[in-house]
PDB file of N, CA and C in Angstrom:
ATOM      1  N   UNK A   1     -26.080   8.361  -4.474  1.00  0.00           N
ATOM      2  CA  UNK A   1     -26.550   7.060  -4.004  1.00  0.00           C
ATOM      3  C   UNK A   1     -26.491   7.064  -2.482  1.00  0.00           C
ATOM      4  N   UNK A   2     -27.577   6.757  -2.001  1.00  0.00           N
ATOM      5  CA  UNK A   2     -27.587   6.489  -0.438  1.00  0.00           C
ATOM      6  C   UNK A   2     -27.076   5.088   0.025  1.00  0.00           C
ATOM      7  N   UNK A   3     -25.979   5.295   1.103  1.00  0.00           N
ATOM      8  CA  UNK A   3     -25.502   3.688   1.166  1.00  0.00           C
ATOM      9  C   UNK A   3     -25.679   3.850   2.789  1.00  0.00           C
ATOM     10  N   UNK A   4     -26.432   3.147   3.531  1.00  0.00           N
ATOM     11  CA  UNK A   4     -26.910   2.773   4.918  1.00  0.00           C
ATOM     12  C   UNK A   4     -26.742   1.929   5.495  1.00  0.00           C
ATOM     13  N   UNK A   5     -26.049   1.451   6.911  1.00  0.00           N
ATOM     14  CA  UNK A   5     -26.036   0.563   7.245  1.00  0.00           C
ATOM     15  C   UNK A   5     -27.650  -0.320   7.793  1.00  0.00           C
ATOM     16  N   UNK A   6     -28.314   1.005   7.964  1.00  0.00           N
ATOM     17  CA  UNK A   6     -29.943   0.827   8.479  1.00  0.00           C
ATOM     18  C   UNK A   6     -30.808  -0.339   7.572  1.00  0.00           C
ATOM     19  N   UNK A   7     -31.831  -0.615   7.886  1.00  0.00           N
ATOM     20  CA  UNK A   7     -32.629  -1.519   7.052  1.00  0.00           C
ATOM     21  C   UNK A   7     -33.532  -0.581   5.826  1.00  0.00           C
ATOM     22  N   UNK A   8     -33.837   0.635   6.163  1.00  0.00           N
ATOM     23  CA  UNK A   8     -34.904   1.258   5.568  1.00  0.00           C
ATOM     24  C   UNK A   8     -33.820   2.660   5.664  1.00  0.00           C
ATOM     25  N   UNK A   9     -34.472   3.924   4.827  1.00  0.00           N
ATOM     26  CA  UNK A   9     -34.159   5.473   4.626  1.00  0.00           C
ATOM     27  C   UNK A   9     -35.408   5.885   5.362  1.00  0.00           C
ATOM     28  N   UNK A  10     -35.357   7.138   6.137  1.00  0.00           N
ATOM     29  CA  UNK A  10     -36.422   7.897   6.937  1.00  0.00           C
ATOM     30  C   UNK A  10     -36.558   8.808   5.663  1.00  0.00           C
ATOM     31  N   UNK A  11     -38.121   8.780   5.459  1.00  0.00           N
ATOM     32  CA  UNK A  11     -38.456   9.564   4.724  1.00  0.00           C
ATOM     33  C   UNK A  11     -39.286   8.820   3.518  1.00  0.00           C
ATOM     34  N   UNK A  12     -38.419   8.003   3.259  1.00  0.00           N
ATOM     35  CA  UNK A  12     -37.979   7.047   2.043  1.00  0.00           C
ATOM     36  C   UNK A  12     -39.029   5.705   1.776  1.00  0.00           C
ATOM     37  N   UNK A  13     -40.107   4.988   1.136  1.00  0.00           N
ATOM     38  CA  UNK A  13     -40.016   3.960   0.884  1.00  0.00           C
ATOM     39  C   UNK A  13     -39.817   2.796  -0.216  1.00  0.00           C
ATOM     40  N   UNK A  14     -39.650   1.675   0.428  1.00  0.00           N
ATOM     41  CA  UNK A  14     -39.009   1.127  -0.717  1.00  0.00           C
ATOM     42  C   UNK A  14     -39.937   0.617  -1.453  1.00  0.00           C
ATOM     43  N   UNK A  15     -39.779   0.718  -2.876  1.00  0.00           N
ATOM     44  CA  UNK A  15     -40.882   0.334  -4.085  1.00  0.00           C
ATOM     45  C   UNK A  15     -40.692  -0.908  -4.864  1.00  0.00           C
ATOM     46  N   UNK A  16     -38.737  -0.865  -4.880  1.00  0.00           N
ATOM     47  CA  UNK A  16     -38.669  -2.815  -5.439  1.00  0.00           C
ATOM     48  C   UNK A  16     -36.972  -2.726  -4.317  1.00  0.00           C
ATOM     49  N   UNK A  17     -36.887  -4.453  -4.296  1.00  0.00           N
ATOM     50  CA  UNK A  17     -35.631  -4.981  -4.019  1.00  0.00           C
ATOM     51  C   UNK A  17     -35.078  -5.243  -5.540  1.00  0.00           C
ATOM     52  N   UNK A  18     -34.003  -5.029  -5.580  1.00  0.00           N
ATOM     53  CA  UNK A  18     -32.916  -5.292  -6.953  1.00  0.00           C
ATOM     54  C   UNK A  18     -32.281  -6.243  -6.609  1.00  0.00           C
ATOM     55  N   UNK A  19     -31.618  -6.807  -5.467  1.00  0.00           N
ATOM     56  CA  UNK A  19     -30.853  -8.029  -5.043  1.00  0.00           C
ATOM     57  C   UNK A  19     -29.747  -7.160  -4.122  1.00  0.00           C
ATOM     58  N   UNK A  20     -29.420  -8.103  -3.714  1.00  0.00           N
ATOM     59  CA  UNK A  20     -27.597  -7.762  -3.067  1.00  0.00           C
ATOM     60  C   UNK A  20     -26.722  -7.517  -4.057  1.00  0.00           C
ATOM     61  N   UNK A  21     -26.207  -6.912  -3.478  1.00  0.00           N
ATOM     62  CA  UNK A  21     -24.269  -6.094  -3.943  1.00  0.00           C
ATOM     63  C   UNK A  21     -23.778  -6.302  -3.193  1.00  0.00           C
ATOM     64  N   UNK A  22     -22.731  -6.551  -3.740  1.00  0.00           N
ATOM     65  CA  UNK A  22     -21.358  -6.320  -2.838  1.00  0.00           C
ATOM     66  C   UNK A  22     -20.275  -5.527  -3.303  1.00  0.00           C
ATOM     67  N   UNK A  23     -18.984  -5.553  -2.861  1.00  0.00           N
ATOM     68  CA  UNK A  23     -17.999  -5.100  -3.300  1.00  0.00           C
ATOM     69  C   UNK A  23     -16.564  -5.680  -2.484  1.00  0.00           C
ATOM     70  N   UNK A  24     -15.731  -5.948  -3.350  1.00  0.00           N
ATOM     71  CA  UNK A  24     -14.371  -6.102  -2.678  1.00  0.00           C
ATOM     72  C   UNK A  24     -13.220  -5.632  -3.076  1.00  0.00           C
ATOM     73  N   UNK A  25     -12.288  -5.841  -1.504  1.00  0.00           N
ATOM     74  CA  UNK A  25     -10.886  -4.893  -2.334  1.00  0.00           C
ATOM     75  C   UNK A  25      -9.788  -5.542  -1.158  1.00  0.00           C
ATOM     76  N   UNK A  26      -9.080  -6.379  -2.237  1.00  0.00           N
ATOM     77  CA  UNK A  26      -7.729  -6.509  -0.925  1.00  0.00           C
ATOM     78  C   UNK A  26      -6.520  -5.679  -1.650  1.00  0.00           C
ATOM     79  N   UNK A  27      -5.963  -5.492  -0.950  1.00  0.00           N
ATOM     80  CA  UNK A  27      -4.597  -4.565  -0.533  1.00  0.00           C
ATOM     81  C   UNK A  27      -3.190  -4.963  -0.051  1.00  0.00           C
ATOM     82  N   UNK A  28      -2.538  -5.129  -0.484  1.00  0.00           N
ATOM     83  CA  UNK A  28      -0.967  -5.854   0.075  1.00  0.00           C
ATOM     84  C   UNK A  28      -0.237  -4.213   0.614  1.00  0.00           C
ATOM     85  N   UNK A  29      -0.042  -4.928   1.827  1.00  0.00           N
ATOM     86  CA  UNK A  29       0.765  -3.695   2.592  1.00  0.00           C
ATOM     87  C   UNK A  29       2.459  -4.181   2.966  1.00  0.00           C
ATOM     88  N   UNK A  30       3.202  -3.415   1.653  1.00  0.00           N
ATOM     89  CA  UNK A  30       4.420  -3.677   2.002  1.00  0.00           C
ATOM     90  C   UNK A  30       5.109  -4.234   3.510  1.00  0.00           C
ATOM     91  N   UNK A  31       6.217  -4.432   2.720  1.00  0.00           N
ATOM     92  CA  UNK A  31       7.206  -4.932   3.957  1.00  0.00           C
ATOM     93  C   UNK A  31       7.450  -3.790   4.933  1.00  0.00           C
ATOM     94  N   UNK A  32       7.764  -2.996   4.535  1.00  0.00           N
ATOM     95  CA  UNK A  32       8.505  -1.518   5.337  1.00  0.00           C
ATOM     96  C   UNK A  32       7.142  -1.210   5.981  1.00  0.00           C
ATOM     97  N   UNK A  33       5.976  -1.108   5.451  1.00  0.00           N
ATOM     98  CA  UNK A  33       5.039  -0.864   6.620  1.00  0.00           C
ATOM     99  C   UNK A  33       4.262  -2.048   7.530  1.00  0.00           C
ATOM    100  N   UNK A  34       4.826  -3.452   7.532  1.00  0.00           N
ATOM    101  CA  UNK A  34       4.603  -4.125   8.236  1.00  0.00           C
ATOM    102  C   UNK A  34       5.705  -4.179   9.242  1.00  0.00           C
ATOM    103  N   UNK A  35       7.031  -4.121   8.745  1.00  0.00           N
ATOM    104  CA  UNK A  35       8.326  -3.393  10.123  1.00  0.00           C
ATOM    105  C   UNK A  35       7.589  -2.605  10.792  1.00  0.00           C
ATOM    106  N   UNK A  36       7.762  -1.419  10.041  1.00  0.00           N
ATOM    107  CA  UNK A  36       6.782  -0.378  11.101  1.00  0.00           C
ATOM    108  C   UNK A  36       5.632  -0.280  12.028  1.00  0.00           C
ATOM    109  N   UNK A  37       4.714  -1.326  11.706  1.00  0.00           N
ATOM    110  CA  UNK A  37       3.718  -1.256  12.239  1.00  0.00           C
ATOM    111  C   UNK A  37       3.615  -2.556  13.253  1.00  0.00           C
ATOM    112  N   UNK A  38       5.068  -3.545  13.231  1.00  0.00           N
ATOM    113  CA  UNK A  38       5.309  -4.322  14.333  1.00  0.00           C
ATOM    114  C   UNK A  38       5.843  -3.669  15.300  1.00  0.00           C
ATOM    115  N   UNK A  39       7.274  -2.773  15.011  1.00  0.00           N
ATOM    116  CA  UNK A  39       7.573  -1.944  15.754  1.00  0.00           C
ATOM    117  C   UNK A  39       6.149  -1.268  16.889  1.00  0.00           C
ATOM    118  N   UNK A  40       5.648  -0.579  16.271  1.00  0.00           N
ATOM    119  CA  UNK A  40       3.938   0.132  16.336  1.00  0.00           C
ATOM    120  C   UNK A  40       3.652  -0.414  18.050  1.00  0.00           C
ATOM    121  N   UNK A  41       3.518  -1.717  17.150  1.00  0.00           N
ATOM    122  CA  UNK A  41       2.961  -2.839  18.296  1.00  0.00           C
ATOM    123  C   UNK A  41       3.671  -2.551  19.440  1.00  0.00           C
ATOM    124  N   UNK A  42       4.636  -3.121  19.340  1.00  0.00           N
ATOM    125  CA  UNK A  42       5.709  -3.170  20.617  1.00  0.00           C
ATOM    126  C   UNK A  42       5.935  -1.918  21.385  1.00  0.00           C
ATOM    127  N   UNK A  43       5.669  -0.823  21.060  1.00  0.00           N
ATOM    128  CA  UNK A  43       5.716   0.138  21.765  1.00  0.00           C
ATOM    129  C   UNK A  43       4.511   0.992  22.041  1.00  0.00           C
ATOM    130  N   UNK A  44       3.732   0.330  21.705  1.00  0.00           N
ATOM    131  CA  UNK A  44       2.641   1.072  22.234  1.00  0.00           C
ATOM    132  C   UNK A  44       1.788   2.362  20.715  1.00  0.00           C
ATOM    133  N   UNK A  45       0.730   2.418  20.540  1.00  0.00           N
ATOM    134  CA  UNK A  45       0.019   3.586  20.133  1.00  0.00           C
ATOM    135  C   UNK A  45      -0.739   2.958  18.479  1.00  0.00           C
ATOM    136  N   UNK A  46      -1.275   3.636  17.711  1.00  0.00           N
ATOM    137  CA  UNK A  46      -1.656   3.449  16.658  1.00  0.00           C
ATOM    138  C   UNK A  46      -1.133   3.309  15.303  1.00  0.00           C
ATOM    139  N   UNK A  47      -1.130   2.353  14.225  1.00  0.00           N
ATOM    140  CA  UNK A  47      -0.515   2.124  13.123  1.00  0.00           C
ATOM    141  C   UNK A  47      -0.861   2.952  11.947  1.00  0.00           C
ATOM    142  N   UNK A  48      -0.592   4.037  11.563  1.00  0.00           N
ATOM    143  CA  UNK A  48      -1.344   5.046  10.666  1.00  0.00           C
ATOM    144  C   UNK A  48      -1.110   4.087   9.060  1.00  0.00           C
ATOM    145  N   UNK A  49       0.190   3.272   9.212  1.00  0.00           N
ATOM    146  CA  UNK A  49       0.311   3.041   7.827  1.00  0.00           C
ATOM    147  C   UNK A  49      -0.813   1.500   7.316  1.00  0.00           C
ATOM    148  N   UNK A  50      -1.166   1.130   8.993  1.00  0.00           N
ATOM    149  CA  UNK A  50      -2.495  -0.282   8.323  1.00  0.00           C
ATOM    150  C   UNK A  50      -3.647   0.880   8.176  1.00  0.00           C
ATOM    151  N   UNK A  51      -3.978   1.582   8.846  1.00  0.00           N
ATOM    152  CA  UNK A  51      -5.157   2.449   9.162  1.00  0.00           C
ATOM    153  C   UNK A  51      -5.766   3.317   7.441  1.00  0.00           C
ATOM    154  N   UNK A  52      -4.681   3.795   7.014  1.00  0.00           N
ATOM    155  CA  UNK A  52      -4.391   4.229   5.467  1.00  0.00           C
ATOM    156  C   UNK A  52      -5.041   3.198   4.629  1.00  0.00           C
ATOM    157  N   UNK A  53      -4.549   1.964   4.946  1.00  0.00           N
ATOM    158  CA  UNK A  53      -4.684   0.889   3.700  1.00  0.00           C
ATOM    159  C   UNK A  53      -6.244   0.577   4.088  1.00  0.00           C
ATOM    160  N   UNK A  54      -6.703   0.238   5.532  1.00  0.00           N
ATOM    161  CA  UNK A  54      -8.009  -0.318   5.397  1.00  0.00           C
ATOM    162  C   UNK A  54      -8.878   0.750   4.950  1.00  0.00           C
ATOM    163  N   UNK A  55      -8.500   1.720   5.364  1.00  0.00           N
ATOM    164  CA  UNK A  55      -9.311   3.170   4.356  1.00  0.00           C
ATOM    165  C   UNK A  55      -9.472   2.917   2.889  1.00  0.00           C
ATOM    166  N   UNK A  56      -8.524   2.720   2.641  1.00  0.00           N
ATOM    167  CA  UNK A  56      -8.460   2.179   1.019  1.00  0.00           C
ATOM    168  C   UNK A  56      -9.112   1.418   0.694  1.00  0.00           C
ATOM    169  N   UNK A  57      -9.272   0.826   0.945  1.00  0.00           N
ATOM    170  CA  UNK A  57      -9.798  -0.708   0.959  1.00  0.00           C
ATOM    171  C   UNK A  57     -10.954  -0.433   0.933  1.00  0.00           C
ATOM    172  N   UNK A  58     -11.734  -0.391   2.368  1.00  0.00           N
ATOM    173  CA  UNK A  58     -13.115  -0.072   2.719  1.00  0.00           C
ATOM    174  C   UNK A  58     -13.795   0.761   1.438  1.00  0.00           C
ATOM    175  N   UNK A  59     -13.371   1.737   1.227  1.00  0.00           N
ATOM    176  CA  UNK A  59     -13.742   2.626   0.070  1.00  0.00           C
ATOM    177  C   UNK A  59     -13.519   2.153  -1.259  1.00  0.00           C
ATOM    178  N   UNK A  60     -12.660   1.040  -1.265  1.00  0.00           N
ATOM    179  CA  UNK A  60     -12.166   0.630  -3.083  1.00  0.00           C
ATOM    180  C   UNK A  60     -13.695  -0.389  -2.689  1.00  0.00           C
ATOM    181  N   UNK A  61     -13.701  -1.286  -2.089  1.00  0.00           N
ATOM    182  CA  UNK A  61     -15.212  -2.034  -1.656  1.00  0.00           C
ATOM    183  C   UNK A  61     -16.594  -1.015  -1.900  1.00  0.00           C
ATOM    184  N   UNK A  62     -16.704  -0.429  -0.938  1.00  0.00           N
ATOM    185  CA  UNK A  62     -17.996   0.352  -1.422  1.00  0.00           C
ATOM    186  C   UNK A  62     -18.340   1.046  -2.270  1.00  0.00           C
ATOM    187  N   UNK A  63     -16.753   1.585  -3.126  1.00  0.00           N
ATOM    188  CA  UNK A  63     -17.130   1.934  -4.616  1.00  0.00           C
ATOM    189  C   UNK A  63     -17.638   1.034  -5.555  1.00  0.00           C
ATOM    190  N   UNK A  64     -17.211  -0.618  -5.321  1.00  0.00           N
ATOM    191  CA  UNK A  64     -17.706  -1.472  -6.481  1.00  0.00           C
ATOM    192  C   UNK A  64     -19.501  -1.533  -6.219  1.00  0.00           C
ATOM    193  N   UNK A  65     -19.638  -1.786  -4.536  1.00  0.00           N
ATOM    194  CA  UNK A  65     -20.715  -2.115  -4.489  1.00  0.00           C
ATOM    195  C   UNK A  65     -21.699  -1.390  -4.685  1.00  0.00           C
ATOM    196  N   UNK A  66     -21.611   0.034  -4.836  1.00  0.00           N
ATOM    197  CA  UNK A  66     -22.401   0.903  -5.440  1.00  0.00           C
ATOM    198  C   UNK A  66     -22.531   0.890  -7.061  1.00  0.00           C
ATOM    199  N   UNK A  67     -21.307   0.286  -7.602  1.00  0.00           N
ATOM    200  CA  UNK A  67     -20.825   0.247  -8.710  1.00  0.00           C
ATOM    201  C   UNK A  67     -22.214  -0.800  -9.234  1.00  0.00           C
ATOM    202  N   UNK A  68     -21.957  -1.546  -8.417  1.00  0.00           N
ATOM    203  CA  UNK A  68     -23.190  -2.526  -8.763  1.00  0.00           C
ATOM    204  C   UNK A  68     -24.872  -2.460  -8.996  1.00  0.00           C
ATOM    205  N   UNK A  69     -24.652  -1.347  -8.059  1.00  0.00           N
ATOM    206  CA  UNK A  69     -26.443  -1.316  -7.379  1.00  0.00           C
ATOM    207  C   UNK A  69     -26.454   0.071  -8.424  1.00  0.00           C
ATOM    208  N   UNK A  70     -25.585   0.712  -8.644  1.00  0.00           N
ATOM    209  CA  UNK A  70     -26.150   1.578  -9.713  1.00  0.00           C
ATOM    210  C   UNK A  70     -26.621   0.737 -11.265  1.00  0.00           C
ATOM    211  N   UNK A  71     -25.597   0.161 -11.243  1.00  0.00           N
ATOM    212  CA  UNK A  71     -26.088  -0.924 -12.545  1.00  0.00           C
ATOM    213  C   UNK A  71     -27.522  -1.702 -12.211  1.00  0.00           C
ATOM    214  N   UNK A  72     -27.832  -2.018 -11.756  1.00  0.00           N
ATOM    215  CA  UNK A  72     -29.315  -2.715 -11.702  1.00  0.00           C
ATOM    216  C   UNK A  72     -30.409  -1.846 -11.251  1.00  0.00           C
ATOM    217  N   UNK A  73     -29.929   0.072 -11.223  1.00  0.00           N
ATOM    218  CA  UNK A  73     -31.009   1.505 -11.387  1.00  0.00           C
ATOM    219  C   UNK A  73     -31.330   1.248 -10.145  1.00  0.00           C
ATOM    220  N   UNK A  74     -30.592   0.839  -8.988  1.00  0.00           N
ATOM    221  CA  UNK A  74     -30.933   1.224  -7.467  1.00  0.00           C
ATOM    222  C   UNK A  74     -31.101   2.511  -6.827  1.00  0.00           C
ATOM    223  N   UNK A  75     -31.712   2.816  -6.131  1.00  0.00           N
ATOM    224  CA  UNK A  75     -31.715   4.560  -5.732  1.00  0.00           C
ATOM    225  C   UNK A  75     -30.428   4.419  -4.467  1.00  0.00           C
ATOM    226  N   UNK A  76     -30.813   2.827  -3.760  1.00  0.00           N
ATOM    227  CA  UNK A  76     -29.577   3.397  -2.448  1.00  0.00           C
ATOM    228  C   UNK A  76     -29.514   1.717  -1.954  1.00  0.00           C
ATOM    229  N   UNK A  77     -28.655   1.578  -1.520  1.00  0.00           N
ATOM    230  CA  UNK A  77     -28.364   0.512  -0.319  1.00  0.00           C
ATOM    231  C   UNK A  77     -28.351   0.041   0.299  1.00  0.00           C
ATOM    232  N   UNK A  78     -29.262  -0.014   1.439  1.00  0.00           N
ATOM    233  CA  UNK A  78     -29.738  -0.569   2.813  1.00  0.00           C
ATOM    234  C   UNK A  78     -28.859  -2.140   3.367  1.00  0.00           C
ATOM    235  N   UNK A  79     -28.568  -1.825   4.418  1.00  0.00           N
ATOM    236  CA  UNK A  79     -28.068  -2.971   5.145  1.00  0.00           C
ATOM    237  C   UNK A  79     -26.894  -3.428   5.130  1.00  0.00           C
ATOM    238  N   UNK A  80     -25.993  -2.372   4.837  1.00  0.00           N
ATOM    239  CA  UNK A  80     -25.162  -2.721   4.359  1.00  0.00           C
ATOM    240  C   UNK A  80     -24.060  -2.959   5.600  1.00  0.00           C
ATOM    241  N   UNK A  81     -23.000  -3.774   5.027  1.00  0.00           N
ATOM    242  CA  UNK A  81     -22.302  -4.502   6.365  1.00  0.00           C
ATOM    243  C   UNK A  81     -21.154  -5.125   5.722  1.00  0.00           C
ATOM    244  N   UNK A  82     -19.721  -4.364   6.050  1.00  0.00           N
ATOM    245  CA  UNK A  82     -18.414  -4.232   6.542  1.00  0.00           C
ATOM    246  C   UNK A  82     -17.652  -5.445   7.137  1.00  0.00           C
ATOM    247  N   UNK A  83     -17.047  -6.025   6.077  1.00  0.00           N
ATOM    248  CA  UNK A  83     -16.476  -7.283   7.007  1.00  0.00           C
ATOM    249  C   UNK A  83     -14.912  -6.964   6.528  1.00  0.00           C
ATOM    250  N   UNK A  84     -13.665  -7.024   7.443  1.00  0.00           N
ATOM    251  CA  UNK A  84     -12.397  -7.066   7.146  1.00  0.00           C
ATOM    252  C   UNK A  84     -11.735  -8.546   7.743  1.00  0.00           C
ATOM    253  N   UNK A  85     -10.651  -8.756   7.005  1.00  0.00           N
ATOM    254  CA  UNK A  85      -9.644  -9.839   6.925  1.00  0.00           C
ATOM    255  C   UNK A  85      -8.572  -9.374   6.807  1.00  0.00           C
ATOM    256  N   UNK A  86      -7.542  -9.986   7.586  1.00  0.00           N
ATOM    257  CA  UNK A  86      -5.921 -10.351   6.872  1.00  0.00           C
ATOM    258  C   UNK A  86      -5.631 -11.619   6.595  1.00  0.00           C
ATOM    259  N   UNK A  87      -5.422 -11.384   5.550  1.00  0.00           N
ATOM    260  CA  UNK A  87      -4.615 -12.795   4.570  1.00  0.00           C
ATOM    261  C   UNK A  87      -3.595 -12.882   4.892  1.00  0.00           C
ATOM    262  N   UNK A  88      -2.790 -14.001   4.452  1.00  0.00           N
ATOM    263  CA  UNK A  88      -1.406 -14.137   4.817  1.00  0.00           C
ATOM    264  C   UNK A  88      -0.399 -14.922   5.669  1.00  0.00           C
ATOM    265  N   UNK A  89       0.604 -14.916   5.594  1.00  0.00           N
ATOM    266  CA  UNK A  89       1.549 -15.296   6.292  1.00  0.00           C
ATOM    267  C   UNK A  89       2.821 -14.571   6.362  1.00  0.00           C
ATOM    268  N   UNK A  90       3.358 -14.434   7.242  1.00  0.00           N
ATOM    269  CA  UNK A  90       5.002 -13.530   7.911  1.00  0.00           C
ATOM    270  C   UNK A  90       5.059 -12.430   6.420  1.00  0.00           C
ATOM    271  N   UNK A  91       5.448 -13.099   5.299  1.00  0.00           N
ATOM    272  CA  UNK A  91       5.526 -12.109   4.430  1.00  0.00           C
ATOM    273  C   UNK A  91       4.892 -11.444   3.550  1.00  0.00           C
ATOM    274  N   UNK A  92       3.752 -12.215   3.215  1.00  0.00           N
ATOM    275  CA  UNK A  92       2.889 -11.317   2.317  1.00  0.00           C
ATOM    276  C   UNK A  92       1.210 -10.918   2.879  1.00  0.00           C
ATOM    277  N   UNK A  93       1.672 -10.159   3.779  1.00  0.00           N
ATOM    278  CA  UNK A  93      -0.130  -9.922   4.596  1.00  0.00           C
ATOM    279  C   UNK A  93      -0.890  -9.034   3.737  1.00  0.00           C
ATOM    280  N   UNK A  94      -2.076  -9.599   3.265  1.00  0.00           N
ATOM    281  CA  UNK A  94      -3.034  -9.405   2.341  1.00  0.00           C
ATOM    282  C   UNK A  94      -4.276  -8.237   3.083  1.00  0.00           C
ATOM    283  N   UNK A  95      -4.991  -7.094   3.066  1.00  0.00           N
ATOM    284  CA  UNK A  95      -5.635  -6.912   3.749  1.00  0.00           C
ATOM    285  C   UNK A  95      -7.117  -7.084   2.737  1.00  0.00           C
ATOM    286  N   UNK A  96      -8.258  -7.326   3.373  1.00  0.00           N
ATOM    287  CA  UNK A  96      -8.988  -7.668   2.476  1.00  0.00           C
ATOM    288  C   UNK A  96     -10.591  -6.880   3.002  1.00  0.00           C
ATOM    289  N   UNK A  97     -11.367  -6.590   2.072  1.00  0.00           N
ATOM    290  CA  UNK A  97     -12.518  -5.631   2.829  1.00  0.00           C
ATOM    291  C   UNK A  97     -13.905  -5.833   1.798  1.00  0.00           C
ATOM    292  N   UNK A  98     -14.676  -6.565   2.269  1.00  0.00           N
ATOM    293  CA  UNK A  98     -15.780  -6.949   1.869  1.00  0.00           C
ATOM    294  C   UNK A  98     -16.968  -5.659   2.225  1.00  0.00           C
ATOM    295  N   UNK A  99     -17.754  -5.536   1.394  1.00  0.00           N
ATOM    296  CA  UNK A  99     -19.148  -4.809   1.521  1.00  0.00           C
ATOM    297  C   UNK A  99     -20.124  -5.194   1.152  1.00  0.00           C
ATOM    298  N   UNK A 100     -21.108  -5.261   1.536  1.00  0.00           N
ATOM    299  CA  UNK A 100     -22.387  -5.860   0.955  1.00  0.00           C
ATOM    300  C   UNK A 100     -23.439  -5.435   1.324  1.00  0.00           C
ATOM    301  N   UNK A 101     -24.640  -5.293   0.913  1.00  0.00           N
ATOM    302  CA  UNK A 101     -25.806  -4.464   1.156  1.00  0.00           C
ATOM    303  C   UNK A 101     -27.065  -5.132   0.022  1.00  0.00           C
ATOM    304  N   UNK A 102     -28.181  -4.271   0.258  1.00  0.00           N
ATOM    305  CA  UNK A 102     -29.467  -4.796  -0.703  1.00  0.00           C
ATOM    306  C   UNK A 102     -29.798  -3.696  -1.196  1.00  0.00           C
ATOM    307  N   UNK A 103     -29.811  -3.710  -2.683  1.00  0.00           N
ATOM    308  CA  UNK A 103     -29.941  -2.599  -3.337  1.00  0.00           C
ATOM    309  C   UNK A 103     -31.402  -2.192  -3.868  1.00  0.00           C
ATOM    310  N   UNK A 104     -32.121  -1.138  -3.424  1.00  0.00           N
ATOM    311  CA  UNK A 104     -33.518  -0.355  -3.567  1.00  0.00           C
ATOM    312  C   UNK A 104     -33.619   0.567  -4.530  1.00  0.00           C
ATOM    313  N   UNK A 105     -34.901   0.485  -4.648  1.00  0.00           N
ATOM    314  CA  UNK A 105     -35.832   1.468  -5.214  1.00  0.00           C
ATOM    315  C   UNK A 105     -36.746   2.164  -4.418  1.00  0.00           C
ATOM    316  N   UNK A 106     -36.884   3.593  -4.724  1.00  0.00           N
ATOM    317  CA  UNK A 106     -37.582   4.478  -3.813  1.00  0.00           C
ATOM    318  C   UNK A 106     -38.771   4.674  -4.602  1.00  0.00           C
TER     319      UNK A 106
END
């Protein structure tokens, strides 16, 4: 499955729209890696243990939303567009990762 942030595939044209997909995926990132990654803060440099989770995330998202567009016999994805959130408050920060796109026929 081709998943693009582009409007169109080079090469490619499109023969039907199927509708939008999406996909979502939130993620609770323990306590011990929210210590850590305040620590993080305060001293300076990059948080590998949020960086891990929005990976997760991002990818648990664009697996559904393909999940989707394969179900309605899409060839690929176009337009697709990445939105992140944190949920939450002091103790339970939620990370959350939306995908969405318009699913084609070639």
């Amino acid at each position: 499955m081709i998943v693009t942030t582009t409007d169109n595939v080079d090469g490619k044209a499109v023969t039907a729209y199927c509708g939008i997909v999406s996909g979502e995926a939130i993620l609770g990132a323990n306590l011990f890696k929210d210590f850590f990654a305040g620590i993080r803060d305060v001293v300076g440099g990059r948080s590998g243990a949020y960086e891990k989770e929005f990976r997760k995330a991002k990818e648990a998202a664009l697996e559904d939303m393909i999940a989707e567009a394969q179900d309605l016999g899409a060839d690929a994805v176009v337009g697709v567009d990445l939105d992140y959130e944190v949920i939450g408050g002091d103790q339970k920060t939620m990370l959350m990762v939306s995908a969405n796109g318009t699913a084609v026929k070639f």
